[in-house]
Protein backbone atom coordinates (compact mmCIF):
# COMPACT_ATOMS: atom_id res chain seq x y z
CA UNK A 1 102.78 129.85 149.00
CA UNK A 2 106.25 131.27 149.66
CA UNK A 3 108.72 130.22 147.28
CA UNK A 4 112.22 129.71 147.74
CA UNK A 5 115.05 132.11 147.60
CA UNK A 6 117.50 131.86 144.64
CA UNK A 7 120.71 132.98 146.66
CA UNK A 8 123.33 134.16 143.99
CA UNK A 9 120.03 135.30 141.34
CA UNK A 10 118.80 138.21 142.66
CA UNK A 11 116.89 139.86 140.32
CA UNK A 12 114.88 136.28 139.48
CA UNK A 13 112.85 135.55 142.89
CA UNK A 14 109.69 137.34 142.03
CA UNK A 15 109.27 135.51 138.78
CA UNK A 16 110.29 132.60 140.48
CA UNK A 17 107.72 133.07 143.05
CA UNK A 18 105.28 134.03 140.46
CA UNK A 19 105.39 130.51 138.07
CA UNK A 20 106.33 128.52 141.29
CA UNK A 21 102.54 129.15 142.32
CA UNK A 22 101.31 128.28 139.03
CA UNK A 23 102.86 124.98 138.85
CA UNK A 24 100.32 124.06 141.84
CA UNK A 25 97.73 124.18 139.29
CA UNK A 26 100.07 121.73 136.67
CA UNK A 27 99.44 118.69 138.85
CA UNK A 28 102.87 118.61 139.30
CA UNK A 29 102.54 117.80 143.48
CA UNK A 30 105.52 120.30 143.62
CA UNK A 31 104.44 124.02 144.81
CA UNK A 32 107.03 126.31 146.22
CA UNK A 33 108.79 125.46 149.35
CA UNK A 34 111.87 126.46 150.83
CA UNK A 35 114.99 125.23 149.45
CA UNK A 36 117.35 122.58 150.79
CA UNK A 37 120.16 124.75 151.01
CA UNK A 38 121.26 127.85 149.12
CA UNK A 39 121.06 128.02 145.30
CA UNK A 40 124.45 126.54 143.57
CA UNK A 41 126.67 129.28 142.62
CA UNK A 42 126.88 129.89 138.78
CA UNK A 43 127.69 132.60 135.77
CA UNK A 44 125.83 135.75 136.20
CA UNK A 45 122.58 135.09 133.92
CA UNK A 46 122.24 136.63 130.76
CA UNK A 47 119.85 139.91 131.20
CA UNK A 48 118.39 138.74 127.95
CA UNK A 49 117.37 135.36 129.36
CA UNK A 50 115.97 136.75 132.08
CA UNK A 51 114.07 138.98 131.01
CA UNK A 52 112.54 136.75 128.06
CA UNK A 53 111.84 134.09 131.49
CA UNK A 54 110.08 137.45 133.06
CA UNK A 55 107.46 137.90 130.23
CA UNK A 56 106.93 134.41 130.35
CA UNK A 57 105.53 134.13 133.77
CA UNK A 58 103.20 137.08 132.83
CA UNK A 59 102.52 134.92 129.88
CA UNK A 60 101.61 131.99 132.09
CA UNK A 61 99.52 133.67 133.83
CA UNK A 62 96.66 133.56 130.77
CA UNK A 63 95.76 129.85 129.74
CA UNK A 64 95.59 131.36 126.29
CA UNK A 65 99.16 132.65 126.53
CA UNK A 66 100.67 129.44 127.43
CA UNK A 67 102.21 128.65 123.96
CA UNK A 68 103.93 132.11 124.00
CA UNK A 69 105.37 131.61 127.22
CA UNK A 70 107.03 128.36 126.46
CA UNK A 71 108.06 130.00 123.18
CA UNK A 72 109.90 132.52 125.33
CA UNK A 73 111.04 129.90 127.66
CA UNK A 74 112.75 128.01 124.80
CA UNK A 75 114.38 131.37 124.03
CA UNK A 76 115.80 131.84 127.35
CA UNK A 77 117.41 128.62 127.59
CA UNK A 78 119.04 129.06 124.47
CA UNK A 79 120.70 132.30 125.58
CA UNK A 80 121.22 131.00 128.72
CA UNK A 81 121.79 127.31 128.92
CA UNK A 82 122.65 127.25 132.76
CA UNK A 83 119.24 129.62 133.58
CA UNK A 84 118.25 126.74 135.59
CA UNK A 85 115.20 128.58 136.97
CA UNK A 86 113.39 128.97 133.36
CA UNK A 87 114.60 125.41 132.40
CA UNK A 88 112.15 124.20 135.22
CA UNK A 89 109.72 126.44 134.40
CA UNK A 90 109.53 124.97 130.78
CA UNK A 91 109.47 121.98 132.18
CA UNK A 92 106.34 122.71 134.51
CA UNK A 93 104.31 124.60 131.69
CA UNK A 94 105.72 121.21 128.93
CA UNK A 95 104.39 118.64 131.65
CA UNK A 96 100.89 120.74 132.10
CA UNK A 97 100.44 120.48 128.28
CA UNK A 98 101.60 116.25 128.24
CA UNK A 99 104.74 116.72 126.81
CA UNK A 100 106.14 114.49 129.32
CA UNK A 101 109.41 113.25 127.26
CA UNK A 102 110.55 117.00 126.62
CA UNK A 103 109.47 118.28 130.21
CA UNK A 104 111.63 115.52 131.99
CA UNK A 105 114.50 116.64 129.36
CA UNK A 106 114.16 120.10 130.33
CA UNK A 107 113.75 119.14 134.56
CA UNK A 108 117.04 116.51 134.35
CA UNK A 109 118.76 119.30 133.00
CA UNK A 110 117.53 122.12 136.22
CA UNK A 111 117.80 119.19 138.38
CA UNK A 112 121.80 118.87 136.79
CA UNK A 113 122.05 123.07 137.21
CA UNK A 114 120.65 123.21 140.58
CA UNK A 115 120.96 119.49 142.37
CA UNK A 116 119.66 121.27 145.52
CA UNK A 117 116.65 123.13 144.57
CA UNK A 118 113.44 121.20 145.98
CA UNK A 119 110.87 121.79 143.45
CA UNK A 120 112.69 121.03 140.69
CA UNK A 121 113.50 117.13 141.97
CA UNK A 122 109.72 117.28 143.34
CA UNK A 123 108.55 118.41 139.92
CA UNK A 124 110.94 115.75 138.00
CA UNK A 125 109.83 112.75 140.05
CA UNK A 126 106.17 113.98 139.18
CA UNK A 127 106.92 113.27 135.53
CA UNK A 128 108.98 110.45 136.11
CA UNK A 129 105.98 109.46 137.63
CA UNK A 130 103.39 109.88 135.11
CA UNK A 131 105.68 108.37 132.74
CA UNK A 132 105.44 105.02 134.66
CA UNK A 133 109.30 105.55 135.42
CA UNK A 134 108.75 105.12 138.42
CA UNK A 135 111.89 103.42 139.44
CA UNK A 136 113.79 106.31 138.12
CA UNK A 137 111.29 108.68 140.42
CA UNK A 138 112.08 107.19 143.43
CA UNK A 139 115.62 107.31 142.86
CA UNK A 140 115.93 110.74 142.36
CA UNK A 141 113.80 111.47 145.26
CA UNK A 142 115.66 109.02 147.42
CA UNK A 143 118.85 110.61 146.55
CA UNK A 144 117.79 113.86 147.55
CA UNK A 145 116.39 113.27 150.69
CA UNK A 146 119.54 111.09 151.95
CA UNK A 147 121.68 114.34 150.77
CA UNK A 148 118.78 116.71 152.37
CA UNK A 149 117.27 114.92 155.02
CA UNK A 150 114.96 117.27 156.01
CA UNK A 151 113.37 118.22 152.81
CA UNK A 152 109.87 117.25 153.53
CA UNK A 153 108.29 117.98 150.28
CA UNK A 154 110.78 116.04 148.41
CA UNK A 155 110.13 112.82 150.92
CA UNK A 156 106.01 113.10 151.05
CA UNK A 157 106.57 112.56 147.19
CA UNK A 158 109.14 109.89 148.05
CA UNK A 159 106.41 108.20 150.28
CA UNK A 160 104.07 108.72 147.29
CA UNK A 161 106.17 106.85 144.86
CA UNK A 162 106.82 104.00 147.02
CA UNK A 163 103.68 103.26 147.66
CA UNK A 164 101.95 103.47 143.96
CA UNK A 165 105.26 101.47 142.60
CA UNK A 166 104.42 98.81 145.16
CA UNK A 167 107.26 99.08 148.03
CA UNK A 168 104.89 99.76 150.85
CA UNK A 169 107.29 98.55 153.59
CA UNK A 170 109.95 101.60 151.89
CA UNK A 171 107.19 103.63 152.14
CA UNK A 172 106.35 102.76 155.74
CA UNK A 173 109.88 103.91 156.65
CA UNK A 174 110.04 107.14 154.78
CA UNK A 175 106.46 107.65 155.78
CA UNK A 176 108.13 107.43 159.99
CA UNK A 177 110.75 109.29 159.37
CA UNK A 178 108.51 112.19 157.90
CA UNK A 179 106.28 112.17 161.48
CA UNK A 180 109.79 111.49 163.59
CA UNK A 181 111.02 115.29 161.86
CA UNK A 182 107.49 116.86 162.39
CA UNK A 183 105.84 115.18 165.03
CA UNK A 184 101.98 115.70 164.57
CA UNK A 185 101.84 117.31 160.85
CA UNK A 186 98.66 116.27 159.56
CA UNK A 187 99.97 115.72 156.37
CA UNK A 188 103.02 113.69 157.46
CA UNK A 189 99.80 111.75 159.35
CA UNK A 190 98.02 111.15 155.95
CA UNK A 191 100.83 109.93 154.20
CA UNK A 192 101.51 107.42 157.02
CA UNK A 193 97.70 106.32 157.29
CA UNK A 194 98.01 105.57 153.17
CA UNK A 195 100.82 103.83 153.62
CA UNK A 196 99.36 101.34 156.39
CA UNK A 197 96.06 101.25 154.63
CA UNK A 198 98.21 99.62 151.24
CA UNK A 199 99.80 97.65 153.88
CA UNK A 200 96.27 96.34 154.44
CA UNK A 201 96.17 98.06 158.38
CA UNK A 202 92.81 99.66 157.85
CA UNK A 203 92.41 100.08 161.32
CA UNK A 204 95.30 101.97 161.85
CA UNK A 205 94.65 103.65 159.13
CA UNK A 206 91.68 104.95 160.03
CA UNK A 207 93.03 105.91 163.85
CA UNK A 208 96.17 107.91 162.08
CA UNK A 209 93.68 109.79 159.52
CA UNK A 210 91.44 110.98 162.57
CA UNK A 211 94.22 112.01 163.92
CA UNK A 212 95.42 114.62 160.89
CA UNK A 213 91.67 115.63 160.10
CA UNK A 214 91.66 116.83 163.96
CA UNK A 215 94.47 119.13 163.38
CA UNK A 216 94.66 122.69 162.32
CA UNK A 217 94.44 124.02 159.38
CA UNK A 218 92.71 121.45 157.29
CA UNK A 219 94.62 120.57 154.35
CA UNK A 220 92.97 119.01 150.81
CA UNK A 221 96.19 116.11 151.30
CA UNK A 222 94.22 115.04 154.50
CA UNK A 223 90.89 115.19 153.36
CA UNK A 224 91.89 113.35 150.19
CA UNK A 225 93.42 110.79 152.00
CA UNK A 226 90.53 110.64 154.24
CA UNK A 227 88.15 110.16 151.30
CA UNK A 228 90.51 106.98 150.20
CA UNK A 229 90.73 105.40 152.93
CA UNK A 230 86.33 105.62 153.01
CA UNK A 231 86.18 104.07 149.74
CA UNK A 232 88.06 101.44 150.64
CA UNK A 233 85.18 100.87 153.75
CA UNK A 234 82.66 101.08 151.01
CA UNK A 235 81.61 104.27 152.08
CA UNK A 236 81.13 106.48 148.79
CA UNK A 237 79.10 109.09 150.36
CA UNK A 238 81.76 109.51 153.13
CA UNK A 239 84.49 109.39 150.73
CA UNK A 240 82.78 112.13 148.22
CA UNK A 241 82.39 114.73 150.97
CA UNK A 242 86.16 114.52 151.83
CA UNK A 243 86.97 114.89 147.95
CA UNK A 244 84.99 117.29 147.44
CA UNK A 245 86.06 119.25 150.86
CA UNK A 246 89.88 118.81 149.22
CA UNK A 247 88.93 120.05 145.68
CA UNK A 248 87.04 123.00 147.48
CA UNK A 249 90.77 123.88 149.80
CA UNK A 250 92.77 123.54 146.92
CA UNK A 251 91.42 123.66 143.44
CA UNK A 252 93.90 122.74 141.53
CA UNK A 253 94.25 119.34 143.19
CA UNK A 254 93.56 117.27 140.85
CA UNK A 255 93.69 113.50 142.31
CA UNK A 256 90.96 114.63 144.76
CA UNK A 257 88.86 115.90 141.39
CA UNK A 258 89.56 112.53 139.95
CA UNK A 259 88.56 110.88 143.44
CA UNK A 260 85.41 112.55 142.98
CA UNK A 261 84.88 112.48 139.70
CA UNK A 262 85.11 108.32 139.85
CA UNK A 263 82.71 108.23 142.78
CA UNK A 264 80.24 109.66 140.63
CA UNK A 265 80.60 107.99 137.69
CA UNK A 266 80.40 105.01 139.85
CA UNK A 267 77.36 106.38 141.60
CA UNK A 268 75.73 106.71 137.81
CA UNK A 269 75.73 110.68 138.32
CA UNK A 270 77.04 110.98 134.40
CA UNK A 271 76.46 115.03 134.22
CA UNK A 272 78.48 115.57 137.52
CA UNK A 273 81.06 113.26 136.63
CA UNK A 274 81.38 114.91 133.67
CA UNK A 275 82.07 118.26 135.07
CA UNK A 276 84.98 117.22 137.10
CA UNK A 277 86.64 115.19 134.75
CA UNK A 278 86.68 117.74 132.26
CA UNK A 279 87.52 119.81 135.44
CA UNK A 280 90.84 118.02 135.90
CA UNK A 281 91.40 117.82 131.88
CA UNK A 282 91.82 121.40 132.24
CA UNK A 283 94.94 121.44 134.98
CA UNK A 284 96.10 118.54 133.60
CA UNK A 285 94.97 117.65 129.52
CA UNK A 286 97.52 114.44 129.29
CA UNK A 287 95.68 112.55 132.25
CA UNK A 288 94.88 109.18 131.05
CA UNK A 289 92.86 108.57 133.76
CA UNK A 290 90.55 111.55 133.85
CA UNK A 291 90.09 110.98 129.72
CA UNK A 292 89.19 107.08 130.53
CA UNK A 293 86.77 108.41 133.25
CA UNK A 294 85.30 111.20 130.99
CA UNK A 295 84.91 108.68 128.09
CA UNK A 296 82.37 106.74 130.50
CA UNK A 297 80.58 109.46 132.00
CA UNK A 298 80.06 110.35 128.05
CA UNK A 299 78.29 107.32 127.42
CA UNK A 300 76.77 106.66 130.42
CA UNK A 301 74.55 109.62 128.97
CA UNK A 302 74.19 108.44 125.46
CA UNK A 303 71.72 106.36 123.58
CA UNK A 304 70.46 105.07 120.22
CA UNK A 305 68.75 108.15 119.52
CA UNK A 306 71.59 110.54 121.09
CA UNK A 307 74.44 109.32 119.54
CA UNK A 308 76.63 112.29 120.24
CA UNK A 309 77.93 111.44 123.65
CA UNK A 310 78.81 107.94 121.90
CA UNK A 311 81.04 109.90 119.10
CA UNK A 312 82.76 111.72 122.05
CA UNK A 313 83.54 109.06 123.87
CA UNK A 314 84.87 107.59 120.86
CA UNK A 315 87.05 110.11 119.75
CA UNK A 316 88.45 110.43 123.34
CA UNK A 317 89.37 106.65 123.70
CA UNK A 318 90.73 107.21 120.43
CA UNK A 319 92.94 109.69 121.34
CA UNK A 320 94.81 107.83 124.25
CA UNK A 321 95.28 104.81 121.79
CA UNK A 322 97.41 107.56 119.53
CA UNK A 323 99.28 108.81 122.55
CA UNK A 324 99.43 105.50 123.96
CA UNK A 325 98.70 102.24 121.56
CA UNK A 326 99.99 99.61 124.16
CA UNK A 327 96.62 101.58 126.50
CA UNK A 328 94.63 97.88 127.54
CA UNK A 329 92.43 99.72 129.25
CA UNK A 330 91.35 102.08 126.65
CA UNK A 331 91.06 99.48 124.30
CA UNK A 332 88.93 97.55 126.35
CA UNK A 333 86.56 100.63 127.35
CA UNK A 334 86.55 101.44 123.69
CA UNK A 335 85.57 97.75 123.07
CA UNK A 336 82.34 98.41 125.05
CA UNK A 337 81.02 101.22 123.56
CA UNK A 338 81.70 99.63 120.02
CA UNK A 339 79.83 96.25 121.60
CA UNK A 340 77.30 97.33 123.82
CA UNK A 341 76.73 101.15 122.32
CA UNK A 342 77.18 101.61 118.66
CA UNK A 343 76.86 97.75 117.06
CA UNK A 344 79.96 97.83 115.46
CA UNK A 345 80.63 93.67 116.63
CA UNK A 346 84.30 93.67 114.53
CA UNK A 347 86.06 96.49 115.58
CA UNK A 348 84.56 95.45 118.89
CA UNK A 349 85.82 91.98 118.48
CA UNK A 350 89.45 93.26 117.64
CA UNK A 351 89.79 95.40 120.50
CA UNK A 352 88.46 92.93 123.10
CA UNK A 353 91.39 90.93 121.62
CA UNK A 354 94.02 93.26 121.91
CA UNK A 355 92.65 93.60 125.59
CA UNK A 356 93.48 90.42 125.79
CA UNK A 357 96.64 89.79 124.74
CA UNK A 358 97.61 92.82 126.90
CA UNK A 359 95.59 92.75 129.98
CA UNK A 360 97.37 91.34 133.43
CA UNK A 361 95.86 87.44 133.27
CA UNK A 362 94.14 88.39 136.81
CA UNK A 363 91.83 91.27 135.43
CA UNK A 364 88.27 90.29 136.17
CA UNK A 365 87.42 91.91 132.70
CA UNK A 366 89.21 88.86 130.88
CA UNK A 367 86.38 86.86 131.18
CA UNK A 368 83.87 88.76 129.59
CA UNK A 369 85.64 89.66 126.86
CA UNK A 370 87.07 86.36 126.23
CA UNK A 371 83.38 85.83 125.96
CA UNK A 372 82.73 87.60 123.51
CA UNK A 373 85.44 87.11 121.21
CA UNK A 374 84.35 83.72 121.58
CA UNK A 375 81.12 84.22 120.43
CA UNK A 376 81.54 86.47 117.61
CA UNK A 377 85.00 85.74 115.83
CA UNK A 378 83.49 83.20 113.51
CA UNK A 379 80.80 85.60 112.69
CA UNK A 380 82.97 88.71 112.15
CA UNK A 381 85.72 86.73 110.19
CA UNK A 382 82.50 85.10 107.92
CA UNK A 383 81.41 88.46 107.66
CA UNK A 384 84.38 89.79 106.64
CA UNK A 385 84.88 87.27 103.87
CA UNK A 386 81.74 87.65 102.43
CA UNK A 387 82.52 91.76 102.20
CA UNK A 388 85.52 90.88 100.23
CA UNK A 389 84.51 88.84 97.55
């Protein structure tokens, strides 16, 4: 992909170019594209900085090196505070580890530096995003799109935002006004067809995605979109040869590994859905989603006599409650495999009631595991009693 220009910092674009590429493979949704306009003019960079940010992309490069390229990253900023360039990339490699709280520091502050550069507002929203700020996402998007109208990038993620936060009417707009600047882009098309297909239009929804899968050259946005839309028909099969057609044009996307991953698991392929969960753990180690996913597809190939999968999934469900203890949806899952897997009934108990007291009162889990809190809180608590005297 072909990375902007940095205007006034000449000697930066090819490691710009270099760590703009990798950030495809963060699950950051913000590869390199052109910028809005020129760079914003600024001191002449420190030679240090740069060349500390230089032996960090090579870094990069090497999964095993990541830790010494943010080290050097961190170094660079400190020598050069308004190297705006190695403030993002920090950010990108921070994100692609979970730090999400000091990534978004270190993007705010490259977004402050260089208010026009596309990937760094792209790559900010992203973590707004994940952080379930997603207010603040759209609003940084939305302001850089009404100062750049044309940045496409920047609006597709707009249109994304919108329409995960709820606002699918906003999105409907944004989603036009991406087809009015590029009439017939198929991924402008996708976008739209997601949009109507929230909107409940499945019909049109299904016209507009036939519509970007006929174009040229196929894209893994398309045939990811094409795969949600056929789970929402009910058609699995359908739906896992588009995510899987998307994950083979662009590895590193990892929504359409999740896609697929969560078709099998739902299809009770446990191995497979293993794979690509731990697939998309690898671009992206802080997603809660692909952990959740991974901790079923662990038990789904457990049993009494193979405990193992049962103590992974464990210590995975585990692990989001750390990172996140307010997590319903771990507790719940973890509530399960304590109830249904490893007859542990009061830590089981516990959890189910934290799921509850958490849980939005329309989840059709509440039932069940009002159920069974029912059932075995005056057993657990008896139990309990008669352990401590």
């Amino acid at each position: 992909m072909k990375a902007h220009r940095l205007g006034a910092r000449g000697g930066l674009g090819a490691a710009r170019r270099v760590l703009a590429c990798l950030s495809c493979g963060l699950a950051l949704g913000c590869g390199s594209a052109p910028a809005a306009t020129q760079a914003p003019r600024v001191p002449e960079a420190s030679k240090g900085a740069v060349t500390k940010m230089v032996r960090a992309v090579e870094q990069a490069g090497r999964p095993t090196s990541r830790d010494e390229a943010i080290r050097l990253l961190r170094e660079a900023v400190s020598e050069d505070p308004n190297l705006w360039e190695a403030r993002y990339n920090l950010g990108i490699l921070l994100a692609e580890r979970g730090e999400l709280a000091a990534a978004r520091t270190e993007l705010e502050r490259a977004h402050a530096l260089a208010p026009n550069a596309e990937d760094v507002v792209c790559a900010l929203g992203e973590v707004l995003r994940r952080s379930d700020e997603a207010k603040l996402a759209g609003a940084a998007l939305a302001g850089f799109v009404e100062r750049f109208p044309k940045a496409a990038r920047a609006r597709r993620a707009l249109v994304g935002v919108l329409r995960e936060s709820g606002q699918a009417d906003a999105a409907l707009e944004q989603a036009r006004e991406l087809l009015r600047q590029a009439p017939g882009d198929s991924s402008a098309l996708a976008e739209l067809a997601l949009t109507h297909l929230e909107l409940g239009q499945a019909e049109v929804a299904e016209l507009l995605i036939r519509e970007a899968l006929e174009a040229e050259p196929p894209l893994a946005v398309v045939e990811r979109a094409a795969g949600l839309i056929a789970l929402r028909r009910g058609e699995d099969a359908l739906a896992f040869a588009h995510f899987a057609k998307a994950t083979d044009l662009d590895p590193t996307d990892t929504a359409a590994g999740l896609n697929t991953a969560t078709v099998l698991l739902q299809a009770g392929v446990y191995d497979r859905a293993e794979k690509h969960f731990r697939a998309v753990l690898a671009l992206e180690p802080d997603a809660e989603a692909a952990k959740l996913g991974l901790a079923a597809a662990l038990r789904g190939q457990g049993s009494r006599d193979k405990p193992g999968p049962y103590q992974a999934a464990e210590s995975l469900l585990k692990e989001v409650l750390v990172a996140t203890p307010d997590n319903w949806a771990a507790a719940h899952n973890l509530a399960v495999l304590y109830a249904e897997s490893m007859d542990r009934p009061a830590e089981a108990t516990a959890l189910f009631s934290e799921f509850l007291s958490r849980a939005p009162a329309e989840h059709p889990a509440r039932a069940r595991a009002q159920k069974w809190v029912d059932e075995h809180a005056v057993a657990v608590a008896e139990s309990s009693q008669r352990a401590a005297q």
